[in-house]
Protein backbone atom coordinates (compact mmCIF):
# COMPACT_ATOMS: atom_id res chain seq x y z
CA UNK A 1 100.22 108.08 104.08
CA UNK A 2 103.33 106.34 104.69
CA UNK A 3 105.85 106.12 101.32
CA UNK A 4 105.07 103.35 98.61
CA UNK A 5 107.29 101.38 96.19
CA UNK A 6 105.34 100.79 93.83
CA UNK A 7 105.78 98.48 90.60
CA UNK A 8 103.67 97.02 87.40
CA UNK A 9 102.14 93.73 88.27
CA UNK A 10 104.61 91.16 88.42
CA UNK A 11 102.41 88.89 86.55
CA UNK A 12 101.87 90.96 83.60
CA UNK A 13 104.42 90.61 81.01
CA UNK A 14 104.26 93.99 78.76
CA UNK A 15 107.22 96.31 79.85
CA UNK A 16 103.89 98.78 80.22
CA UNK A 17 101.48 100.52 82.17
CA UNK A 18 99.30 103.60 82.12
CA UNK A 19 97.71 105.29 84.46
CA UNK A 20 95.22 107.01 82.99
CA UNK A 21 94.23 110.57 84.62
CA UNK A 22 94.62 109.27 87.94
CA UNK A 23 93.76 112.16 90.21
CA UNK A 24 95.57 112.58 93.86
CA UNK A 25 95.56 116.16 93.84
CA UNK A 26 94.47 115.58 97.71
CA UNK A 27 97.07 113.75 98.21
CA UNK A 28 101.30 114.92 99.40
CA UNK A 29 102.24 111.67 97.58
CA UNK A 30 106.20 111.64 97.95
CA UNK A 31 107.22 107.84 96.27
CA UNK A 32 109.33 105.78 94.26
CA UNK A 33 109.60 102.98 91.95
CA UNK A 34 112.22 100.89 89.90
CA UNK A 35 110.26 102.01 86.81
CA UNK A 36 111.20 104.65 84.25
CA UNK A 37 108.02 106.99 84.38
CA UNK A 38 106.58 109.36 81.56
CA UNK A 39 103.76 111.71 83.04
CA UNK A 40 101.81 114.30 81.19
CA UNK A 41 99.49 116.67 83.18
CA UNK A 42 97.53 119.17 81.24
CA UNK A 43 95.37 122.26 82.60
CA UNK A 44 97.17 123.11 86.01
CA UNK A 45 100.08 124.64 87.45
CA UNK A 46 101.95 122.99 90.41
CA UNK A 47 105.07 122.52 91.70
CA UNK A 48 107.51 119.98 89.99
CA UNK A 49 109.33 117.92 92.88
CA UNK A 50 111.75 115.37 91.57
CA UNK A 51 114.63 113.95 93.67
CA UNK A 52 116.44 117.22 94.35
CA UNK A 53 114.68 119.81 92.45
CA UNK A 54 111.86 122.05 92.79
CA UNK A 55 110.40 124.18 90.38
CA UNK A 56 106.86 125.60 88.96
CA UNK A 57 105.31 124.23 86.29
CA UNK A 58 102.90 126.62 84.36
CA UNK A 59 99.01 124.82 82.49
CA UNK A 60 100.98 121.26 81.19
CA UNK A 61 104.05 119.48 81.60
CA UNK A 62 105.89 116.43 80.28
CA UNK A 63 108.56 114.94 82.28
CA UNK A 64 110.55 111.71 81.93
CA UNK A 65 112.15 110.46 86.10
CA UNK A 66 114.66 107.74 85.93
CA UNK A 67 114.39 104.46 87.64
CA UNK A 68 114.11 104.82 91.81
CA UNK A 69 114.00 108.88 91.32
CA UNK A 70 111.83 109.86 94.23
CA UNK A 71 109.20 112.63 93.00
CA UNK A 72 105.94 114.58 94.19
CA UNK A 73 102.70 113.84 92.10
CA UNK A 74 102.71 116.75 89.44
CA UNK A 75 98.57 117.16 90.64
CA UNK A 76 99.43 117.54 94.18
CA UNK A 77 97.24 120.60 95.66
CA UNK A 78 95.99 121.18 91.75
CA UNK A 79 92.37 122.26 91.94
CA UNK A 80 91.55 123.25 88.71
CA UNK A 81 90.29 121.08 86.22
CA UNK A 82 93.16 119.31 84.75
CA UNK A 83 94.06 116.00 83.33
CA UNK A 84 96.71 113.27 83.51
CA UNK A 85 98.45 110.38 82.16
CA UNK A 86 101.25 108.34 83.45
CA UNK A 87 103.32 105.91 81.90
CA UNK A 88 105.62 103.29 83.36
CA UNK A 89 108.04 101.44 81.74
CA UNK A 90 109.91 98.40 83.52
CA UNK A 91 113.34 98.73 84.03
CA UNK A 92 113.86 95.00 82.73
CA UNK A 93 112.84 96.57 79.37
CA UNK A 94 115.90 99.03 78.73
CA UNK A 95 118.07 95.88 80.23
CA UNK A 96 116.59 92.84 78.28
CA UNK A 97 115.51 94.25 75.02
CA UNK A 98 116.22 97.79 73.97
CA UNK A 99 119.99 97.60 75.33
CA UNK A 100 120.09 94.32 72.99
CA UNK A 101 118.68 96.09 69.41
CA UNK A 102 121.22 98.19 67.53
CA UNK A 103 118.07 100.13 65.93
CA UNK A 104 116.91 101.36 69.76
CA UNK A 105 120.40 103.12 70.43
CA UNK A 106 118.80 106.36 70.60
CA UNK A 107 115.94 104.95 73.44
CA UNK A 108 118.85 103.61 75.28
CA UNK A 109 119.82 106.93 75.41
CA UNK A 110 117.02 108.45 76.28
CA UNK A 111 116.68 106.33 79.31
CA UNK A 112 119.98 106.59 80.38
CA UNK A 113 119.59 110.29 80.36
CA UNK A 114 116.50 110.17 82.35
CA UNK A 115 118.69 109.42 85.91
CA UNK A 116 118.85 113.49 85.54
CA UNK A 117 115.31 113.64 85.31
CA UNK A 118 114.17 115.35 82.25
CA UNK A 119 111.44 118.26 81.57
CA UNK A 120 110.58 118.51 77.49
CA UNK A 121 109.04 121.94 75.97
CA UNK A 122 107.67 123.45 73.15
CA UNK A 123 106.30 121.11 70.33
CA UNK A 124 107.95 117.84 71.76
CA UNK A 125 105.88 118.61 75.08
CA UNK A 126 102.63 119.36 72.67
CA UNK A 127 102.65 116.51 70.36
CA UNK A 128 103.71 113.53 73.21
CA UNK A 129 100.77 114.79 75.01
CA UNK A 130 98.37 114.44 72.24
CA UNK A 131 99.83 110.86 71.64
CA UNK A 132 99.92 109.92 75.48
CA UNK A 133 96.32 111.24 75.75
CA UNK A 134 95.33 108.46 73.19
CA UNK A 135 96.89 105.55 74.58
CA UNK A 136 93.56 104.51 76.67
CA UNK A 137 91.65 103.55 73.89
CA UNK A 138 94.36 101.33 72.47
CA UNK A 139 94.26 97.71 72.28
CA UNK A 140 97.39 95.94 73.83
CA UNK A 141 99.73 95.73 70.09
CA UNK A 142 98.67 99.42 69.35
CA UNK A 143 99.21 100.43 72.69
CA UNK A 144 102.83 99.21 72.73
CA UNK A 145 103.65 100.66 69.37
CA UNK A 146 102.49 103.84 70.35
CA UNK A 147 104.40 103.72 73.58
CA UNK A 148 107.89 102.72 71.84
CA UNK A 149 106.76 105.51 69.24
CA UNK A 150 106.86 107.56 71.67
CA UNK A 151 110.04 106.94 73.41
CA UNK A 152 111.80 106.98 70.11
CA UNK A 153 110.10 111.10 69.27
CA UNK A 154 111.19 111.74 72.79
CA UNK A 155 114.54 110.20 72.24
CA UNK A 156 115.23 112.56 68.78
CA UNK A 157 114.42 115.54 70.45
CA UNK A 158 116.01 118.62 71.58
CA UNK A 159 113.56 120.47 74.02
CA UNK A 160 114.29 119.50 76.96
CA UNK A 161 115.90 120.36 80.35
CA UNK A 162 118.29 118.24 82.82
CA UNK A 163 116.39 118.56 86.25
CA UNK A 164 119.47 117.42 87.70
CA UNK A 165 123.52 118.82 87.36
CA UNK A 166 124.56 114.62 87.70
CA UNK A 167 122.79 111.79 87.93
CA UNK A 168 120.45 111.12 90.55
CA UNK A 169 120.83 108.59 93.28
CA UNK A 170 118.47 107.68 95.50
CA UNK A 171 120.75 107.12 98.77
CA UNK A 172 117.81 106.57 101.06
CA UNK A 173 117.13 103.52 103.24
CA UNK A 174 113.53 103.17 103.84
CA UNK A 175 113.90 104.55 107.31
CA UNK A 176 115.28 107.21 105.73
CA UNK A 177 112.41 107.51 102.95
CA UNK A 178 110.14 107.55 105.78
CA UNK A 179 111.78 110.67 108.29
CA UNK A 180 112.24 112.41 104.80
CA UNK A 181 108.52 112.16 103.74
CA UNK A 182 107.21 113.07 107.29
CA UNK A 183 109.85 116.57 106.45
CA UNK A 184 108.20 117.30 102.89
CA UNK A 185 104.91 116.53 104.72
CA UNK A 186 105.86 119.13 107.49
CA UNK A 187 106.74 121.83 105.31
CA UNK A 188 103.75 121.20 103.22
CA UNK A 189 101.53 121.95 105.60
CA UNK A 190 103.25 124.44 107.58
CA UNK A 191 105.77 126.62 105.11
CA UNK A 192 103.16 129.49 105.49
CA UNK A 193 104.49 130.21 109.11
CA UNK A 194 107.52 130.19 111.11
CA UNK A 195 109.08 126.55 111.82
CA UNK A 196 111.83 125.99 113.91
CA UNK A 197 114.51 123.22 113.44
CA UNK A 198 113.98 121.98 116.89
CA UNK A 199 110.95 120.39 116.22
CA UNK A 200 111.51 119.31 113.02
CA UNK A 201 114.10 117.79 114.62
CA UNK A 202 112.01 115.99 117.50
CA UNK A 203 109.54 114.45 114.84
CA UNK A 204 112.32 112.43 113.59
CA UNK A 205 113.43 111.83 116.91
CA UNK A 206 117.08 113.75 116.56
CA UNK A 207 119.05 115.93 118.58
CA UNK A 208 118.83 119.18 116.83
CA UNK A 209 122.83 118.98 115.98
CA UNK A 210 122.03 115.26 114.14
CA UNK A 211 118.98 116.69 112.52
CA UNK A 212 121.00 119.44 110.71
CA UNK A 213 123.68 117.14 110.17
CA UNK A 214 121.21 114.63 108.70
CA UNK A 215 119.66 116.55 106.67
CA UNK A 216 122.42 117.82 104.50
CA UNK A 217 123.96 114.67 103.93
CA UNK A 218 120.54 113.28 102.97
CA UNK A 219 119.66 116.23 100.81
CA UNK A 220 122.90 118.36 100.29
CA UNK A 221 120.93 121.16 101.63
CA UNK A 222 120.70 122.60 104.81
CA UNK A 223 116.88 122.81 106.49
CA UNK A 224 116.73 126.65 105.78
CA UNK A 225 118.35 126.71 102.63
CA UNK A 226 115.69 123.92 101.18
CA UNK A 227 112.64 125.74 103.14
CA UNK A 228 113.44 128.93 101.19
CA UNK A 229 113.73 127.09 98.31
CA UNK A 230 110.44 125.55 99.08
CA UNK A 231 108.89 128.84 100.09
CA UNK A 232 110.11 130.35 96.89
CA UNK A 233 108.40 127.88 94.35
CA UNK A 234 105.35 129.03 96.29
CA UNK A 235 106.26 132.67 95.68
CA UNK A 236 106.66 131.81 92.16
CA UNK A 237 103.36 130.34 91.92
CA UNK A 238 101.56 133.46 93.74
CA UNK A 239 103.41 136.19 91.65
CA UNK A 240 102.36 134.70 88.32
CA UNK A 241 99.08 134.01 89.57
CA UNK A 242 98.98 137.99 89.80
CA UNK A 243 99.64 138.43 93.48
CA UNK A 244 101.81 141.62 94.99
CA UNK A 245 105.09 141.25 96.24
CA UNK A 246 104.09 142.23 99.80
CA UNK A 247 101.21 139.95 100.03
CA UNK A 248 102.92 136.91 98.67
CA UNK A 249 105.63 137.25 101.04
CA UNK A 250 104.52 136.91 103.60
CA UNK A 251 101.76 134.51 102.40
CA UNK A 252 104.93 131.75 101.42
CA UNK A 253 105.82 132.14 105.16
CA UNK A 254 108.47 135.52 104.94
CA UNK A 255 109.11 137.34 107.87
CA UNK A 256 109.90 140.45 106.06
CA UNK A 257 110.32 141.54 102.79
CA UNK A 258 113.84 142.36 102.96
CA UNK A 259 114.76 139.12 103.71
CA UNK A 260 112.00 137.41 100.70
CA UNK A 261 113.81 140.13 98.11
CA UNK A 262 117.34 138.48 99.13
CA UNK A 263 116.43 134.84 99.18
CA UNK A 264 113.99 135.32 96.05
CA UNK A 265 117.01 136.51 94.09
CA UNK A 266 119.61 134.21 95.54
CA UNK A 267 117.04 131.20 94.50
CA UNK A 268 115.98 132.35 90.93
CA UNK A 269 118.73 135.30 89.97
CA UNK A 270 116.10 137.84 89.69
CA UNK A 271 114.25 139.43 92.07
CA UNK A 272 110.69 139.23 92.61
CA UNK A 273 109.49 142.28 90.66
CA UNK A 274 111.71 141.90 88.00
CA UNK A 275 110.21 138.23 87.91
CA UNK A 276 107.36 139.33 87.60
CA UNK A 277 108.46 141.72 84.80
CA UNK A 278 109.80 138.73 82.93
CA UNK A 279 106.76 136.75 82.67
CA UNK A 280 104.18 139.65 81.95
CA UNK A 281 106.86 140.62 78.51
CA UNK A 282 106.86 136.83 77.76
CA UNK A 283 103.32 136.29 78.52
């Protein structure tokens, strides 16, 4: 599935558009847009891919991901039952109109904060859902009422993480976007075993010296350094699914266990039974 930029019908004027529950769980769906997008998933844990970062994401989440922010769907690989909505918001809409009224200051805000990329908790996450989950049955004035209602509850709250240290920017060309999706797709499908640099290397058609130069100027990481990151968002997933420590690493791809205690701890600070610890006390 090559990479898609997608955007709200051109011939539609409302800054809007929902998805509603859209499910490409089958799909490794790595894309971008010039929209701002809102997405709520409820009932499944997955991995939360946007730009740069890469964590776990445990039965809902609520994230806002600034304009051209390239991002995983949240449902990719989900197979329990689970549900999802997805709003878009043209970028023409911060620019022409909320940027213009003194009364939207805090929106402006809001979306100007969202080139971080931003994950909301606790009962901002829980009520936003509840809202976004109603915005189906809406006709088109109650519809975009609720939607700037929203944006303006987002925009006074407090629970929330920055997904990113700086602003994102999406430095890719779209041969770029292209080698870069057929990586993620790569280590998708093949993180579970051993995969050398030299053929990641020959899929995008590089000497393995310009592959590993590439790829850290394209994602500040060396190859290793983001597969073990990669590997250990697995690991994550597998230990608080109840896994062992032995079995889940070398499950996520681990050659020994050794080596998945140092990396686990270098990734998250802890290491993996004391991770596991953690979530059992706050469970």
């Amino acid at each position: 599935m090559k990479i898609q930029l997608e955007s709200i019908n051109p011939t539609s004027k409302s800054p809007f558009r929902l998805l509603h529950d859209p499910k490409l769980n089958h799909l490794f769906y790595w894309h971008f847009h010039p929209e701002f997008e809102l997405v709520f998933i409820e009932g499944a844990s997955a991995s939360r891919h946007v730009g740069n970062h890469i964590s776990q994401f445990s039965e809902s989440d609520l994230v806002l991901i600034g304009s051209n922010i390239p991002h995983l769907n949240f449902d990719h690989g989900v197979r329990t039952k689970y549900r999802k909505e997805v709003l878009h918001i043209k970028r023409s809409f911060k620019e022409n109109f909320i940027s213009q009224i003194p009364e939207f200051q805090s929106i402006e805000r809001l979306l100007e904060l969202s080139k971080y990329g931003l994950a909301f908790t606790g009962a901002t996450k829980s009520s936003i859902g509840i809202l976004m989950k109603e915005l189906h049955k809406l006709p088109p004035y109650e519809f975009f009422m609720q939607s700037i209602g929203i944006l303006k509850k987002l925009s006074e709250s407090t629970s929330f993480e920055l997904l990113h240290t700086e602003p994102y920017v999406n430095r890719y060309t779209k041969k770029e976007q292209h080698r870069i999706r057929l990586i993620y797709e790569l280590i998708d499908e093949r993180y579970q075993h051993k995969i050398k640099i030299d053929e990641v290397a020959e899929l995008c058609n590089l000497t393995k010296p310009a592959f590993c130069r590439y790829f850290k100027k394209a994602t500040g990481n060396t190859f290793i350094g983001f597969l073990n990151q990669y590997r250990v968002s697995q690991a994550k997933r597998l230990l608080l699914m109840g896994n062992n420590i032995t079995e889940t690493c070398y499950e996520c791809g681990f050659e020994s266990l050794s080596y998945f205690n140092r990396t686990f701890k270098k990734v998250t600070g802890l290491n993996p039974s004391d991770f596991k610890k953690q979530h059992m006390k706050s469970s």
